[in-house]
PDB file of N, CA and C in Angstrom:
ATOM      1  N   UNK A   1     -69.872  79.185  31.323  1.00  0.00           N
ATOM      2  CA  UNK A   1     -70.571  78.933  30.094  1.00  0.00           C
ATOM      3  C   UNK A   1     -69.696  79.259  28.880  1.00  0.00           C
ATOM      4  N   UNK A   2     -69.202  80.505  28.904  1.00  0.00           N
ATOM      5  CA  UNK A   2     -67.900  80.644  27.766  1.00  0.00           C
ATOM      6  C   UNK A   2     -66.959  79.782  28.032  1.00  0.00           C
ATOM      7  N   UNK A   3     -66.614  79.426  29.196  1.00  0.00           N
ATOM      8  CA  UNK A   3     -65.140  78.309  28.578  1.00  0.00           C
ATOM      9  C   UNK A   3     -65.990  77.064  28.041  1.00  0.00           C
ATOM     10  N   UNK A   4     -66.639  76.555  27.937  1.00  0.00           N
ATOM     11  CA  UNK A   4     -67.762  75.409  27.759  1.00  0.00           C
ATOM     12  C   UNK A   4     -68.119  75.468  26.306  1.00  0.00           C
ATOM     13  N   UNK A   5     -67.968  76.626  25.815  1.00  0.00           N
ATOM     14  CA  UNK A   5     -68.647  76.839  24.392  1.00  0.00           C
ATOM     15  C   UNK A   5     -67.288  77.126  23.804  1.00  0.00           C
ATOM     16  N   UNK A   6     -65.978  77.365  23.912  1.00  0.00           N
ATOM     17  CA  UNK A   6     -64.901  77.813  23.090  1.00  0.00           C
ATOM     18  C   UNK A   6     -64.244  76.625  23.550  1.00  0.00           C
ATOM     19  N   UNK A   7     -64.397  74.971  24.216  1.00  0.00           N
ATOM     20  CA  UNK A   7     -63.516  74.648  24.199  1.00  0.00           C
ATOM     21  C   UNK A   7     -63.661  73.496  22.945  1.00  0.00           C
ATOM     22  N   UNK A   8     -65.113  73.593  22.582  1.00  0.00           N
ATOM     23  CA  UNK A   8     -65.039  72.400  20.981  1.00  0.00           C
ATOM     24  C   UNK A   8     -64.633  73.684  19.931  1.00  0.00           C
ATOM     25  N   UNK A   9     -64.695  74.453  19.919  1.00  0.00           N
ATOM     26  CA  UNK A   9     -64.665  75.760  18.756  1.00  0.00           C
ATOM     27  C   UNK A   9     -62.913  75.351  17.912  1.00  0.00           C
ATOM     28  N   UNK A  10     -62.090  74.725  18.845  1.00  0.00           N
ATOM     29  CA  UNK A  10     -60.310  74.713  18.380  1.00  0.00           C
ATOM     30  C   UNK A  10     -60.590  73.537  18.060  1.00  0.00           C
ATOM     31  N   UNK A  11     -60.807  72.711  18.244  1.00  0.00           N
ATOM     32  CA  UNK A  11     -60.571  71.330  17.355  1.00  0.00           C
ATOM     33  C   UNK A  11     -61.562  71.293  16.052  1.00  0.00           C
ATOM     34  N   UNK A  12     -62.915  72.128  16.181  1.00  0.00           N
ATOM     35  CA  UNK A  12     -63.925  72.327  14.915  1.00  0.00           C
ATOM     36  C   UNK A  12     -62.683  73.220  14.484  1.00  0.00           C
ATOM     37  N   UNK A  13     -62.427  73.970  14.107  1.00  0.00           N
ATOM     38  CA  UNK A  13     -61.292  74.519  13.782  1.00  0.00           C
ATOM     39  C   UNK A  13     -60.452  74.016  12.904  1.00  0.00           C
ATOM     40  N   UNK A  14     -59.671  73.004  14.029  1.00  0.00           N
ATOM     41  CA  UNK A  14     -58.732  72.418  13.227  1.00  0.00           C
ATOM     42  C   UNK A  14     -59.122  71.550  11.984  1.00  0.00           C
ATOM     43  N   UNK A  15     -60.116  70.658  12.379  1.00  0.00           N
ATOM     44  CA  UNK A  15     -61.050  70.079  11.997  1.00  0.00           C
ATOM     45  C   UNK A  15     -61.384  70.431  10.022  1.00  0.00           C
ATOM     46  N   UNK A  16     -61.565  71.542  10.414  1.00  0.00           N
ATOM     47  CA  UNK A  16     -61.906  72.445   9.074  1.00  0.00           C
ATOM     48  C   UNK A  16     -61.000  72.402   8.284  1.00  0.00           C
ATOM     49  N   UNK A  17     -59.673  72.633   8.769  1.00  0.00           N
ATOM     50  CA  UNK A  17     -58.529  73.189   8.473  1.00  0.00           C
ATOM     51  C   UNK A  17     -57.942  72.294   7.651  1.00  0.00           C
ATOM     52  N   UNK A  18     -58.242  70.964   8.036  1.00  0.00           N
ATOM     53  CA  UNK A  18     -57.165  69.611   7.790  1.00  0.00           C
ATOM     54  C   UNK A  18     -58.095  68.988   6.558  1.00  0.00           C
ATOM     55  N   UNK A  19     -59.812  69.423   6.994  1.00  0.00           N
ATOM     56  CA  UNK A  19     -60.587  69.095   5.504  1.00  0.00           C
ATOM     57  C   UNK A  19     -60.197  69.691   4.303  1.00  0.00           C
ATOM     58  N   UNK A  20     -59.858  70.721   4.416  1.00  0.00           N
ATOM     59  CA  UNK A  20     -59.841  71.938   3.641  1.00  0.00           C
ATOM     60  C   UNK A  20     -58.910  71.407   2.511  1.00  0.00           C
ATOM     61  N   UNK A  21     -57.637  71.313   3.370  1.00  0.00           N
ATOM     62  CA  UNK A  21     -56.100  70.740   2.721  1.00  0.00           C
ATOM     63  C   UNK A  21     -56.511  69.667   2.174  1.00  0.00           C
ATOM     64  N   UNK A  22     -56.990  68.592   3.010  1.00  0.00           N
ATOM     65  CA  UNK A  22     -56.726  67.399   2.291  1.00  0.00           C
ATOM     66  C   UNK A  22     -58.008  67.433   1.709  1.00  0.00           C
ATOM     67  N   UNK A  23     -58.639  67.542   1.346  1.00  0.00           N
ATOM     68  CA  UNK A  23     -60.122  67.651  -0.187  1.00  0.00           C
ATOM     69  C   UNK A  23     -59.033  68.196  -0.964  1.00  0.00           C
ATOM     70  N   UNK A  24     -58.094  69.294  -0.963  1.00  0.00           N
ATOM     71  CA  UNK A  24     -57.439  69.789  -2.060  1.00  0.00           C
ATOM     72  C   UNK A  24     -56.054  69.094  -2.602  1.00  0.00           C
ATOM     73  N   UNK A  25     -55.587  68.243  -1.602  1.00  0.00           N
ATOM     74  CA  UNK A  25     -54.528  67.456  -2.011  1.00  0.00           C
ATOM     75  C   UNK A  25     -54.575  66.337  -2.366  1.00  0.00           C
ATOM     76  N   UNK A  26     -56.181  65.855  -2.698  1.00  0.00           N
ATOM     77  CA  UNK A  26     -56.560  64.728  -3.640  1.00  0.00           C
ATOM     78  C   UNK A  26     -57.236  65.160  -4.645  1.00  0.00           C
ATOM     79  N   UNK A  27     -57.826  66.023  -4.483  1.00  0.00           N
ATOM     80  CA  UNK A  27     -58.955  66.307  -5.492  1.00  0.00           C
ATOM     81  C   UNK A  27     -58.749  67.359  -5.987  1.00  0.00           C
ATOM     82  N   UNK A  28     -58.315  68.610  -5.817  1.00  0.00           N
ATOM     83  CA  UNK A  28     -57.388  69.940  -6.240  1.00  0.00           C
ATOM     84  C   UNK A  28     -57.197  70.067  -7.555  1.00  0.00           C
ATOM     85  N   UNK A  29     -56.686  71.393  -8.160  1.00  0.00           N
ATOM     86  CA  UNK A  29     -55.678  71.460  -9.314  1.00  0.00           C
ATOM     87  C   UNK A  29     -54.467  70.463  -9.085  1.00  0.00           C
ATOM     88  N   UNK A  30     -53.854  70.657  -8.035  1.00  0.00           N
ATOM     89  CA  UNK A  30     -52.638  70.173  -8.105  1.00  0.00           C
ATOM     90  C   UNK A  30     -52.364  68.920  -6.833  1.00  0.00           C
ATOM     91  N   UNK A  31     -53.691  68.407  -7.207  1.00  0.00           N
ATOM     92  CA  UNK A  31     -53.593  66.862  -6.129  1.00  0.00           C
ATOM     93  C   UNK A  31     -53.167  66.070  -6.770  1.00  0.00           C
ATOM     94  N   UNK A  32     -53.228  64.647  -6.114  1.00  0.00           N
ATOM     95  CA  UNK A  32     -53.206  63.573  -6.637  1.00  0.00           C
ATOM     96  C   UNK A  32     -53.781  62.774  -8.108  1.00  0.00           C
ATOM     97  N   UNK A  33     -54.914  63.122  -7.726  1.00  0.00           N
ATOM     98  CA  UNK A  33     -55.760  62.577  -8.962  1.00  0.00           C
ATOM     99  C   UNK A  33     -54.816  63.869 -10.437  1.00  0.00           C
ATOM    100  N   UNK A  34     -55.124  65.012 -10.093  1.00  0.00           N
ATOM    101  CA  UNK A  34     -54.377  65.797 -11.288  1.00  0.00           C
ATOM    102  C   UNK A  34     -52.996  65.318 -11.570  1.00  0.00           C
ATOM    103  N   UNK A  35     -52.361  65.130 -11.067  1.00  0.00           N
ATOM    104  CA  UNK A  35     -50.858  64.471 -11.172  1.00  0.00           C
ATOM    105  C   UNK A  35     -50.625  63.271 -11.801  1.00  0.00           C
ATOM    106  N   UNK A  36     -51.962  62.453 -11.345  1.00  0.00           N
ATOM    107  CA  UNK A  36     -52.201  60.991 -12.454  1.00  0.00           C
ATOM    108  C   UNK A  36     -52.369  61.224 -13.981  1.00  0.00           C
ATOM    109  N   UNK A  37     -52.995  62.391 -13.529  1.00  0.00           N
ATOM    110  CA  UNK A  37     -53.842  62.209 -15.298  1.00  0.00           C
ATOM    111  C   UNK A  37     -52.956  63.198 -15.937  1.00  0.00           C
ATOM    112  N   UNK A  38     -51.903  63.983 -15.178  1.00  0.00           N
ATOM    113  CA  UNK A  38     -50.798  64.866 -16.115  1.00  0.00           C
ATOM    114  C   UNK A  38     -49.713  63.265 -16.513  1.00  0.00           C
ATOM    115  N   UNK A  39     -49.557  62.610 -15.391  1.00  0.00           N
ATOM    116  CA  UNK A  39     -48.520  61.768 -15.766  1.00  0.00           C
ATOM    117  C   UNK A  39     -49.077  60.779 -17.486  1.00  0.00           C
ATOM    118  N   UNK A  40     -50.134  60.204 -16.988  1.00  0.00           N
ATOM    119  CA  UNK A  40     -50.652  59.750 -17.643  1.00  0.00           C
ATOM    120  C   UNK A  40     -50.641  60.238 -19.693  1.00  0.00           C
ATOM    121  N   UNK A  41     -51.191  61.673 -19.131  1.00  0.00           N
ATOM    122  CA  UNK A  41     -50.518  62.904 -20.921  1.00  0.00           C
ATOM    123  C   UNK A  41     -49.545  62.528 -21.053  1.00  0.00           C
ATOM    124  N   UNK A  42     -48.440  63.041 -19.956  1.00  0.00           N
ATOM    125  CA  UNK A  42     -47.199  62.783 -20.135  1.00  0.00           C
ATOM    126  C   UNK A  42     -46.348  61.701 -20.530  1.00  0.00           C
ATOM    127  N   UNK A  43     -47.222  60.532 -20.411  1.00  0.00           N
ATOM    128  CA  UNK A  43     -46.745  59.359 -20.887  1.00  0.00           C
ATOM    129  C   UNK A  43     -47.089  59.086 -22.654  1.00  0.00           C
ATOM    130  N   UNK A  44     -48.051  59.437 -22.657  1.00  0.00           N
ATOM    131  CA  UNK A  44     -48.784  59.088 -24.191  1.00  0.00           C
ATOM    132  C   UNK A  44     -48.035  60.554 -25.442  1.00  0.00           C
ATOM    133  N   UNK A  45     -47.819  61.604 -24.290  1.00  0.00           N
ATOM    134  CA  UNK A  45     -46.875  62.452 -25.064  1.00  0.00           C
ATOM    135  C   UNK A  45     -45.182  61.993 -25.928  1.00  0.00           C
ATOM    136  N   UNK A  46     -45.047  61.003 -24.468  1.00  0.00           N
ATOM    137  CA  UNK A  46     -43.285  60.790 -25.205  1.00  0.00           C
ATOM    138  C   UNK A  46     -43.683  59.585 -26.034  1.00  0.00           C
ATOM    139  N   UNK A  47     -44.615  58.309 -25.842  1.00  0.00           N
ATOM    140  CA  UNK A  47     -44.893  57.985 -27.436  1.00  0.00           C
ATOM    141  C   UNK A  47     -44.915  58.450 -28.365  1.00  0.00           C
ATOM    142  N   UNK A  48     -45.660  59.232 -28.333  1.00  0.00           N
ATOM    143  CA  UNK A  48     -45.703  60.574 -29.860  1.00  0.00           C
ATOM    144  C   UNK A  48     -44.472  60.825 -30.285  1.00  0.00           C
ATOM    145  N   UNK A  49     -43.700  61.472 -29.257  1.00  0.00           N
ATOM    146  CA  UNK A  49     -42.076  61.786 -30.029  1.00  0.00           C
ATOM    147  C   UNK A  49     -41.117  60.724 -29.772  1.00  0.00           C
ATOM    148  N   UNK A  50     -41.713  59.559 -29.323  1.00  0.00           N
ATOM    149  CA  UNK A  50     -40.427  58.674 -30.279  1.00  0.00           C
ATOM    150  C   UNK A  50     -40.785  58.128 -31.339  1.00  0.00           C
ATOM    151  N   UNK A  51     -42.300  58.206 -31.996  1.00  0.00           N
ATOM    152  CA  UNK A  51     -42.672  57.946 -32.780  1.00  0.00           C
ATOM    153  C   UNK A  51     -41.792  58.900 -33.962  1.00  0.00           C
ATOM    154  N   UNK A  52     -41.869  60.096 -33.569  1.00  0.00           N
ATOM    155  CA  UNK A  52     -41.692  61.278 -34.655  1.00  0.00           C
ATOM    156  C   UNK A  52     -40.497  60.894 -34.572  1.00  0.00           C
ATOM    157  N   UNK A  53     -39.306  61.095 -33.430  1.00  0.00           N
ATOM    158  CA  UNK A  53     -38.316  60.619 -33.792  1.00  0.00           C
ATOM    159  C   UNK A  53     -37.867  59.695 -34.615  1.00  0.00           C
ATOM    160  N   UNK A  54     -38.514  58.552 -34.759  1.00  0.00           N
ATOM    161  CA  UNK A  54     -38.426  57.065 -35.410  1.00  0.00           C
ATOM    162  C   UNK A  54     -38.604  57.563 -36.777  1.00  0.00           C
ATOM    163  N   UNK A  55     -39.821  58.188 -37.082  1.00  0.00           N
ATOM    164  CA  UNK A  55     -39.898  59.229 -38.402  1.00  0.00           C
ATOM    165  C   UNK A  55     -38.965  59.957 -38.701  1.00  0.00           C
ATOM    166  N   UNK A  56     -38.399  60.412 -38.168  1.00  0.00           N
ATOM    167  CA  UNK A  56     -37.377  61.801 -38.186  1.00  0.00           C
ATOM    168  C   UNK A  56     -36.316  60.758 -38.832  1.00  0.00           C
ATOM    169  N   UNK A  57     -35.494  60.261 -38.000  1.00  0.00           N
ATOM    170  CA  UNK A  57     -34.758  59.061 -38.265  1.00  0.00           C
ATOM    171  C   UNK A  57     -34.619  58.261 -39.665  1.00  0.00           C
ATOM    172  N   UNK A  58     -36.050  58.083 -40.023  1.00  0.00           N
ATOM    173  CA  UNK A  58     -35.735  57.302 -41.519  1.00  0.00           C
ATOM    174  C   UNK A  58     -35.676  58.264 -42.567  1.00  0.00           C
ATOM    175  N   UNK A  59     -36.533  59.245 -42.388  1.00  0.00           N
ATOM    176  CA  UNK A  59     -36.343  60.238 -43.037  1.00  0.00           C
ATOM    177  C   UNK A  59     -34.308  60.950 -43.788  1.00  0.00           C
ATOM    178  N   UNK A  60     -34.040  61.208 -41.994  1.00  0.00           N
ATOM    179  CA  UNK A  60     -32.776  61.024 -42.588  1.00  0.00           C
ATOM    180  C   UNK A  60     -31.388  60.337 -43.098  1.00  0.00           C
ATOM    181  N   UNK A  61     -32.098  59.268 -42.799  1.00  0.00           N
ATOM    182  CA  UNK A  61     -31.226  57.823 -43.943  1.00  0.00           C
ATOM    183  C   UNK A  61     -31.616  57.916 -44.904  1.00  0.00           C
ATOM    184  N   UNK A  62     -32.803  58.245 -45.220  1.00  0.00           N
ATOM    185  CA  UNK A  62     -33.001  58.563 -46.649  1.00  0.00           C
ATOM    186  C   UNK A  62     -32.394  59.680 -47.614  1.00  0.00           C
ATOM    187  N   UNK A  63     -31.929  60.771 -46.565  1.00  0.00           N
ATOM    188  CA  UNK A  63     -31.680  62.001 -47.369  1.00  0.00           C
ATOM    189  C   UNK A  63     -30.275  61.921 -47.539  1.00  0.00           C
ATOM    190  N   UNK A  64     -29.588  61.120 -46.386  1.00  0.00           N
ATOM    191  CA  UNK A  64     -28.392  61.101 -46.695  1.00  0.00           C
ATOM    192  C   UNK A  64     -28.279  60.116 -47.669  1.00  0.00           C
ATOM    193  N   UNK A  65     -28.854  58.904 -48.296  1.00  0.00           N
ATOM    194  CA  UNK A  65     -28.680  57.995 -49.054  1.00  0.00           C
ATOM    195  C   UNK A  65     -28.869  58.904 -50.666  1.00  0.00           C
ATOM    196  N   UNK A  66     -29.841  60.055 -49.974  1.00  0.00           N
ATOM    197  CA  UNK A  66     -29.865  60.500 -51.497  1.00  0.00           C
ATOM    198  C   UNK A  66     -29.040  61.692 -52.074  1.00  0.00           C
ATOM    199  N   UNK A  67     -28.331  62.355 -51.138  1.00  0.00           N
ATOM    200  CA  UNK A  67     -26.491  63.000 -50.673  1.00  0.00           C
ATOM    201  C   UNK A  67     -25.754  62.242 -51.321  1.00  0.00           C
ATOM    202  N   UNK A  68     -25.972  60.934 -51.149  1.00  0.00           N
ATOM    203  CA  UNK A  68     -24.735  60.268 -51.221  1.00  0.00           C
ATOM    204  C   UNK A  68     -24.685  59.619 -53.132  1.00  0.00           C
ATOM    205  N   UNK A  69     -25.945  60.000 -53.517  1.00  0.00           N
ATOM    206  CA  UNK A  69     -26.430  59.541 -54.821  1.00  0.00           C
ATOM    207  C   UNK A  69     -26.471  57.751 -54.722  1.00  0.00           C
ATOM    208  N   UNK A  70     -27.426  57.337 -54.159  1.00  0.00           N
ATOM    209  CA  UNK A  70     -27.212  55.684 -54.015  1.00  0.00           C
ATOM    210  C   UNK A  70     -28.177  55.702 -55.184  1.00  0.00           C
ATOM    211  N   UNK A  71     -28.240  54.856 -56.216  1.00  0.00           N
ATOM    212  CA  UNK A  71     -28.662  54.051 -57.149  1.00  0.00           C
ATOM    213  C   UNK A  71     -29.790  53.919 -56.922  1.00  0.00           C
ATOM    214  N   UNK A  72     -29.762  52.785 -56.037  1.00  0.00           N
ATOM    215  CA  UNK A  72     -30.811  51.989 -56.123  1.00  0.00           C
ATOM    216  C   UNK A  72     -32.040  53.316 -55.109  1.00  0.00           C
ATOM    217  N   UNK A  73     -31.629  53.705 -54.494  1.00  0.00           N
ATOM    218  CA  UNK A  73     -32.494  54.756 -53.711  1.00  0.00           C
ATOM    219  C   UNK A  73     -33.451  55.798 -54.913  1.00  0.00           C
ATOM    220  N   UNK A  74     -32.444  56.424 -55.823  1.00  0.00           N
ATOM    221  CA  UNK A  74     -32.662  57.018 -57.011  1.00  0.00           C
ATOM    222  C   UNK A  74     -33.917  56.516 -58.068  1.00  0.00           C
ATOM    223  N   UNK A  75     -33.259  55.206 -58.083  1.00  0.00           N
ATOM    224  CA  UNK A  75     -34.080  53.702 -59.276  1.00  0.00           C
ATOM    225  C   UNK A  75     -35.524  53.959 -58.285  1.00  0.00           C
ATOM    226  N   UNK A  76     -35.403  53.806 -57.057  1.00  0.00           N
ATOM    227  CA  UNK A  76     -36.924  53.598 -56.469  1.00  0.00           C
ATOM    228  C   UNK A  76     -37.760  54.935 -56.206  1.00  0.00           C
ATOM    229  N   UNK A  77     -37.198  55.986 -55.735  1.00  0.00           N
ATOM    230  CA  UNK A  77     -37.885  57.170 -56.271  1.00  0.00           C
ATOM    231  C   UNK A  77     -38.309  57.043 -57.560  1.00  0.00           C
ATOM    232  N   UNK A  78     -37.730  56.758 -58.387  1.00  0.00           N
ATOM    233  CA  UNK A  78     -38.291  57.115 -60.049  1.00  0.00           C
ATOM    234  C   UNK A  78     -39.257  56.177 -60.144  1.00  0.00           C
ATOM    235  N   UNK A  79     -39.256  55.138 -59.666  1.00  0.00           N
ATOM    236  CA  UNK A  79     -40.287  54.132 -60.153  1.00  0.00           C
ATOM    237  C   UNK A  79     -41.793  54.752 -59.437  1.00  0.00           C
ATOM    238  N   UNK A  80     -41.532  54.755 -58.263  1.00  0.00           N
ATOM    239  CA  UNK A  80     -42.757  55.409 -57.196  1.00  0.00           C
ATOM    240  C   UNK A  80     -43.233  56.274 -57.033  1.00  0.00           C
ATOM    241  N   UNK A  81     -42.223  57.801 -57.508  1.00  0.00           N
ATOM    242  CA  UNK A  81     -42.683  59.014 -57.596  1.00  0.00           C
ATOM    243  C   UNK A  81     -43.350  59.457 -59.105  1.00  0.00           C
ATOM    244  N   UNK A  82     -42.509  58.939 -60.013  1.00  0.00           N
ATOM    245  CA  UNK A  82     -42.315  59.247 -61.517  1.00  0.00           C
ATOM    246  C   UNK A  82     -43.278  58.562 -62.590  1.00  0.00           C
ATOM    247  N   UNK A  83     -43.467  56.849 -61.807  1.00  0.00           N
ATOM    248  CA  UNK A  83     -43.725  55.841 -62.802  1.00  0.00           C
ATOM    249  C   UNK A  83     -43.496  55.744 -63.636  1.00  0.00           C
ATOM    250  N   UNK A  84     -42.134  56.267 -63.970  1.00  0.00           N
ATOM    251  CA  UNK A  84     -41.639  56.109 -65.370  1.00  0.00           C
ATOM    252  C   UNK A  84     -40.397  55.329 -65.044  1.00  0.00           C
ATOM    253  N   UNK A  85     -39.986  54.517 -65.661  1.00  0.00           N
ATOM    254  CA  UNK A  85     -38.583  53.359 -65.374  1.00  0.00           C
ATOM    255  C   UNK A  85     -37.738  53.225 -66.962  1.00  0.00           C
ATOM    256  N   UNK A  86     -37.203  52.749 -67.236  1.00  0.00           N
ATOM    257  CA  UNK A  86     -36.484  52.151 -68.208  1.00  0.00           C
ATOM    258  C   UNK A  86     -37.222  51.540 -69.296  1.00  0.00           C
ATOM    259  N   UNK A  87     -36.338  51.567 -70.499  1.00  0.00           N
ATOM    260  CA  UNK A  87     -37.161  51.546 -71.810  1.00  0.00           C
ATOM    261  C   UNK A  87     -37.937  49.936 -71.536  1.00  0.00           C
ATOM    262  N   UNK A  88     -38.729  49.406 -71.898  1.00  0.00           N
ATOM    263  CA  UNK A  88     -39.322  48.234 -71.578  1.00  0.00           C
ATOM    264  C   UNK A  88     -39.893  47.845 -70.094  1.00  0.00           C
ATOM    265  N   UNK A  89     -39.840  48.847 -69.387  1.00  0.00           N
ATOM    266  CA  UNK A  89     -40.591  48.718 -67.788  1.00  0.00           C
ATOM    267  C   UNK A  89     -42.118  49.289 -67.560  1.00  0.00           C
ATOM    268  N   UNK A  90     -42.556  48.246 -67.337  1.00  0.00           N
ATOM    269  CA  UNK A  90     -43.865  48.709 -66.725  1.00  0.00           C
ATOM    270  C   UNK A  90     -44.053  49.171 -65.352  1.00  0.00           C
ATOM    271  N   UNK A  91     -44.490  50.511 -65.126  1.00  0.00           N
ATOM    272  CA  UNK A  91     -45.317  50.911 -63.883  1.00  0.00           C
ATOM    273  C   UNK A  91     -46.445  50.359 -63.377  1.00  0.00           C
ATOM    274  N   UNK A  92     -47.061  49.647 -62.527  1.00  0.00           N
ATOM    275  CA  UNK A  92     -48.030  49.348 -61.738  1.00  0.00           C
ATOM    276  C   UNK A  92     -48.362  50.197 -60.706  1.00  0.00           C
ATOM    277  N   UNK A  93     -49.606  50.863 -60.658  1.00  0.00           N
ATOM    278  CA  UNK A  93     -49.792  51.309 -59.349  1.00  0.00           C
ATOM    279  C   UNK A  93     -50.396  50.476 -58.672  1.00  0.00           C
ATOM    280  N   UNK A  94     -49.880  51.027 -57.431  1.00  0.00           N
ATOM    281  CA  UNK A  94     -50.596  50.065 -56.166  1.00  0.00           C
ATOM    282  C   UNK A  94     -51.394  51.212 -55.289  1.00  0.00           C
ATOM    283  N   UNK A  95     -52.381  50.546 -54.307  1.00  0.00           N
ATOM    284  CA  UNK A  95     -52.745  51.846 -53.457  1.00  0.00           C
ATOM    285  C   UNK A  95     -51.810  51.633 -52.182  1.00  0.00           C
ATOM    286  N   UNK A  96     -52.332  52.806 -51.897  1.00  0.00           N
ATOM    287  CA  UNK A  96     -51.545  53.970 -50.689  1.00  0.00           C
ATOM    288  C   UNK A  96     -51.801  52.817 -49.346  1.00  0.00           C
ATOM    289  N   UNK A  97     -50.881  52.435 -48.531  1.00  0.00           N
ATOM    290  CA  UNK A  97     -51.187  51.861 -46.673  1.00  0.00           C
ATOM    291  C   UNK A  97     -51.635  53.078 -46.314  1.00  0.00           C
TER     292      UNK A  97
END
């Protein structure tokens, strides 16, 4: 009667064992499905910084253009920041994109 009753007990066992793991290696902190949806951040994250980069970037063509004293860079700050231009120039504002 005992060998009869302990011989399903090792495969319920194992049984358990292999649920256990695999419920947690799909569904887990650190399964499958979590790994999608980190990749997924992770993807919409490096948009963000090549965005900023791309920002970063014009930013500093600009600063070096204004290092370098360019004119016309100068002329368009004053018009846009200042609204003040040259004797006989009118300022227009426009609105903001």
């Amino acid at each position: 009667m005992l060998r009869t009753f302990s011989l399903p007990i090792l495969p319920a066992i194992t049984y358990a064992v292999v649920a256990y793991f695999g419920y947690y290696a799909i569904w887990g902190d650190r399964g499958l499905i979590a790994f999608q949806t980190t990749e997924a951040q992770l993807d919409v994250q490096k948009e963000q910084l090549a965005q900023a980069d791309a920002i970063r970037s014009r930013l500093q063509h600009r600063i070096s253009l204004m290092d370098a004293g360019d004119p016309d860079l100068v002329e368009e700050l004053q018009r846009t920041q200042l609204m003040e231009g040259s004797q006989g120039v009118i300022g227009v504002t426009r609105p903001r994109n």
